[in-house]
C-alpha atoms as a PDB file:
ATOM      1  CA  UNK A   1     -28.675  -4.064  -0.245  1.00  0.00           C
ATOM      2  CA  UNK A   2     -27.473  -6.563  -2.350  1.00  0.00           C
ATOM      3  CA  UNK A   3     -24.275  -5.595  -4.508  1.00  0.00           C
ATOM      4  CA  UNK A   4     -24.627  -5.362  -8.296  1.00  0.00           C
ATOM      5  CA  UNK A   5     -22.630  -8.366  -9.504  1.00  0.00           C
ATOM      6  CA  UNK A   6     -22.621  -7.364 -13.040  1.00  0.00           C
ATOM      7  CA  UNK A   7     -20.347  -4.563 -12.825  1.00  0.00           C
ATOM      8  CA  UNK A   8     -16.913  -5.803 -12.343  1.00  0.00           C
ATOM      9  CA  UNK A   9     -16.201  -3.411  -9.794  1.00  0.00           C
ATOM     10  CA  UNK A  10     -18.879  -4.512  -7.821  1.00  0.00           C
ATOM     11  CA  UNK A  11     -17.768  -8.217  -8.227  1.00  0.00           C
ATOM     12  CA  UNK A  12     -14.162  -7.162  -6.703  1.00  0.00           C
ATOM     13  CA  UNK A  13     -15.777  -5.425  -3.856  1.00  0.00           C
ATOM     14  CA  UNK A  14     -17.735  -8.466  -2.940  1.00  0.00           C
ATOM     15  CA  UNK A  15     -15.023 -10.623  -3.331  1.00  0.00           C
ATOM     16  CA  UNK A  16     -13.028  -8.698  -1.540  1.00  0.00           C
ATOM     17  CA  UNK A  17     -14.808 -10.078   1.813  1.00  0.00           C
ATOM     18  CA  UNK A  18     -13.772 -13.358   1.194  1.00  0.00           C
ATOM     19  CA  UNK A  19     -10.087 -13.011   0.062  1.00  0.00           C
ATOM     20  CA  UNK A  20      -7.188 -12.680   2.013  1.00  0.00           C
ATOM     21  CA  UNK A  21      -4.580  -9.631   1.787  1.00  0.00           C
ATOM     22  CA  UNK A  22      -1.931 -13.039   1.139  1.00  0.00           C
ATOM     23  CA  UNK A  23      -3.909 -13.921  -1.258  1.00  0.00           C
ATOM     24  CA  UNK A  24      -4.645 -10.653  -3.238  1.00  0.00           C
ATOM     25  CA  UNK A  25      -1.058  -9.733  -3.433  1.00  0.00           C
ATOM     26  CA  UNK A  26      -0.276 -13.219  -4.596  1.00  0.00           C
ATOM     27  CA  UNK A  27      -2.570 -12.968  -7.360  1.00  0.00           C
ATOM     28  CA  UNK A  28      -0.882  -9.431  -8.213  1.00  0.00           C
ATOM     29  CA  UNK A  29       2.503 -10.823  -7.720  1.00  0.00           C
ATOM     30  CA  UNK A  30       1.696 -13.625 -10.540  1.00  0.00           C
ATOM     31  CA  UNK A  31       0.157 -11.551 -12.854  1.00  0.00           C
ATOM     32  CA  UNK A  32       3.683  -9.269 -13.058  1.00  0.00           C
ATOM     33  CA  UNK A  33       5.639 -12.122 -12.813  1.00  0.00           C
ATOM     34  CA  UNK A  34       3.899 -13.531 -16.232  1.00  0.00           C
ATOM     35  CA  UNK A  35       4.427  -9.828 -17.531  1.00  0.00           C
ATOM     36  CA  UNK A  36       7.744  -9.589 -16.874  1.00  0.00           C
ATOM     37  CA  UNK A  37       8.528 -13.372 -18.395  1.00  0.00           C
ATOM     38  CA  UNK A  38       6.845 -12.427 -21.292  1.00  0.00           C
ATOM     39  CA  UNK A  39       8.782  -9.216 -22.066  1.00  0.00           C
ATOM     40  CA  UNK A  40      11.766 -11.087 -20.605  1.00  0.00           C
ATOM     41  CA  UNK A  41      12.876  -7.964 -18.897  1.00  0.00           C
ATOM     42  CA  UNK A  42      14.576  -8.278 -15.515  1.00  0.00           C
ATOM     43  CA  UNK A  43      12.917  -7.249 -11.902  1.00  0.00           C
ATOM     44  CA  UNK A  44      15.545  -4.969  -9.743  1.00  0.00           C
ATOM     45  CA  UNK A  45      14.946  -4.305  -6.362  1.00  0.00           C
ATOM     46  CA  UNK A  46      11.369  -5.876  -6.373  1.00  0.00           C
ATOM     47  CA  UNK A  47      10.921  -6.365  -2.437  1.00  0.00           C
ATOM     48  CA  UNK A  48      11.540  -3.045  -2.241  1.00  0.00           C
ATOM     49  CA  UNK A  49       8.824  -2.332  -4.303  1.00  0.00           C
ATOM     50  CA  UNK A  50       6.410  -4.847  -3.199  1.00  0.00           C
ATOM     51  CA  UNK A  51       7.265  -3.816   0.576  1.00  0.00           C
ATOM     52  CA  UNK A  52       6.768  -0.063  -0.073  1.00  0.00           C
ATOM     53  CA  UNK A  53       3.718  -0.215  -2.083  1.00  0.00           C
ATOM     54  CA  UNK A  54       1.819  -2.414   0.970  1.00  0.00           C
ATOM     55  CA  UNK A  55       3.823  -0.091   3.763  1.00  0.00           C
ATOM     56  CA  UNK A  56       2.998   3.460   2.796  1.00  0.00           C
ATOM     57  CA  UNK A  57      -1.126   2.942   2.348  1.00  0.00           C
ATOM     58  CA  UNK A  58      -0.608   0.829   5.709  1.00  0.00           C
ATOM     59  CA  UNK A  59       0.900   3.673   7.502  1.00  0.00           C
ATOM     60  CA  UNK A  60      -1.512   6.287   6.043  1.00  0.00           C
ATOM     61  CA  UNK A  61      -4.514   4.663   6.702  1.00  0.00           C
ATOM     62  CA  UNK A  62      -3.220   3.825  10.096  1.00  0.00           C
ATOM     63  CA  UNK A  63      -2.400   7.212  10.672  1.00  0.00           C
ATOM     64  CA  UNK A  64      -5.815   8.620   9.809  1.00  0.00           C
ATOM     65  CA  UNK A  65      -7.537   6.146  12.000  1.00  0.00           C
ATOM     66  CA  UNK A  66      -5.833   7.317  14.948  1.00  0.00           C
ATOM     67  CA  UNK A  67      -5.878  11.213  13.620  1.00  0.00           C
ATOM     68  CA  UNK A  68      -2.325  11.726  12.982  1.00  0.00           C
ATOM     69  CA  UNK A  69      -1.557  10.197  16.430  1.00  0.00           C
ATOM     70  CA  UNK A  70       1.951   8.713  15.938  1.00  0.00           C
ATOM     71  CA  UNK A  71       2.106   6.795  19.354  1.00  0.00           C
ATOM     72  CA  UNK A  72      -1.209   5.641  18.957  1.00  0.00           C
ATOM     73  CA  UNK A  73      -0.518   4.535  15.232  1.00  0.00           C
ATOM     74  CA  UNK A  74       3.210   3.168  16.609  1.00  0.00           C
ATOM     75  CA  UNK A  75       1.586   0.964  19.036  1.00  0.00           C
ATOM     76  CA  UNK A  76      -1.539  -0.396  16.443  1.00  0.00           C
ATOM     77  CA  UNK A  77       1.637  -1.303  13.639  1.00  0.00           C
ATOM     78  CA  UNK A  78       3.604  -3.250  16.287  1.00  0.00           C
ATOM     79  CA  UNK A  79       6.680  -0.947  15.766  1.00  0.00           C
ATOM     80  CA  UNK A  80       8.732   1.640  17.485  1.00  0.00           C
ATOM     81  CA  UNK A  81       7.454   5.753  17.228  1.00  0.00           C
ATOM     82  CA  UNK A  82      10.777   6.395  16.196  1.00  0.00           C
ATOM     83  CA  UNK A  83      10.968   3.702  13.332  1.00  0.00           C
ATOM     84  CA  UNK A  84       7.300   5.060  12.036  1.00  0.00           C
ATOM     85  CA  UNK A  85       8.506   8.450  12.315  1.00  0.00           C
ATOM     86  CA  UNK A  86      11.308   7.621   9.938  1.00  0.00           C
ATOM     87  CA  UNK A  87       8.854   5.831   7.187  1.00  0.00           C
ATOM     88  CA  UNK A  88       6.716   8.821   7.651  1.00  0.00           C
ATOM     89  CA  UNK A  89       9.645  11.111   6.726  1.00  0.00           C
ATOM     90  CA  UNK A  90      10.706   8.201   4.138  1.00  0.00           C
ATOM     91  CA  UNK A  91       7.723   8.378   1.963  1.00  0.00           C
ATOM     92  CA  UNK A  92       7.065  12.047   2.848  1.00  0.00           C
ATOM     93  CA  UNK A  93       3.886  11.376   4.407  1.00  0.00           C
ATOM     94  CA  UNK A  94       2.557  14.701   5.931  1.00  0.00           C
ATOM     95  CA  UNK A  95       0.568  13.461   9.426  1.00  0.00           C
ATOM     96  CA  UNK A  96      -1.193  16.289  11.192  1.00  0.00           C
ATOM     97  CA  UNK A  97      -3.381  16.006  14.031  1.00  0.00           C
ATOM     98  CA  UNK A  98      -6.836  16.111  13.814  1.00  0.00           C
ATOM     99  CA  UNK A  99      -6.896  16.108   9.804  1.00  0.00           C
ATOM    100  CA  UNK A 100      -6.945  13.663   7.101  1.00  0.00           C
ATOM    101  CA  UNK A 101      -3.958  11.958   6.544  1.00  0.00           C
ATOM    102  CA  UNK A 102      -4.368  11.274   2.610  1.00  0.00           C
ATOM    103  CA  UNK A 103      -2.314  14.074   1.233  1.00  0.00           C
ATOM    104  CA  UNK A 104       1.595  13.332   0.677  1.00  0.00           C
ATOM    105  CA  UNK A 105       4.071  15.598  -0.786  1.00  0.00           C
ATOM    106  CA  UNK A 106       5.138  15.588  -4.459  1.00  0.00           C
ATOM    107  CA  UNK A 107       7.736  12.570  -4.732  1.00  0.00           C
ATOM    108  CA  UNK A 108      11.463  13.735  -5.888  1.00  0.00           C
ATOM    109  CA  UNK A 109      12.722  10.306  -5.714  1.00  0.00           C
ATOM    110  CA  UNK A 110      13.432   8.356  -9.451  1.00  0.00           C
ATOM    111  CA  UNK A 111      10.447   6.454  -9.990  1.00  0.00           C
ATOM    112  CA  UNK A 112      11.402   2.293  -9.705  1.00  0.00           C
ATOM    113  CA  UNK A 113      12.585   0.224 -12.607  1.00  0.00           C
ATOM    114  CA  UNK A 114       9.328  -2.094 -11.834  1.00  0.00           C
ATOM    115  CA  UNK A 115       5.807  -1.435 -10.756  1.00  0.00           C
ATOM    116  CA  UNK A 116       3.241  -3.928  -9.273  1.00  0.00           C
ATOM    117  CA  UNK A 117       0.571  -4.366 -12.317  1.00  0.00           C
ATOM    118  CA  UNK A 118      -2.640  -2.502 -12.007  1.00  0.00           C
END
């Protein structure tokens, strides 16, 4: 079936096929760098930002494909069990075996002086 280009939505779906990750988050990156020129406000800590907005969905979606399965997920991500196990407890990620891995627990942390634009 052939997607509905007239919908936006649709359009970014299809589009999505043919555009990179680097490129998406390149687009996003421009579009808050204009936003924060024109309100000529200062970014703080932006990597930080940029780096946990891509990490977190990474590790959830990671963990969900391998049904909470932390060695599994460790080995997929290219990292150590015990360095995903710390992110995991960093952004309070609940993994449990055999479920979803979608929920998180309510954040406590103060919110970031900067968010990626929407």
């Amino acid at each position: 079936m052939t997607p509905n280009l007239n919908n936006s939505e649709n359009l970014f779906v299809a589009n999505l096929q043919q555009v990179s990750l680097e490129k998406l988050v390149k687009s996003k990156l421009e579009v808050l760098f204009q936003q924060q020129k024109e309100a000529q406000v200062e970014l703080n800590g932006l990597y930080n930002i940029v780096l946990e907005q891509v990490e977190k969905p990474l590790i959830e979606l990671a963990l969900k494909a391998y049904n909470g399965n932390q060695v599994k997920t460790a080995l997929m991500l290219g990292i150590n069990r015990n360095t995903l196990k710390k992110k995991i407890d960093n952004y309070k990620l609940k993994p449990k075996k055999g479920a979803q891995i979608l929920a998180v627990a309510p954040e406590t942390t103060v919110a970031p002086t900067a968010t990626l634009a929407q």
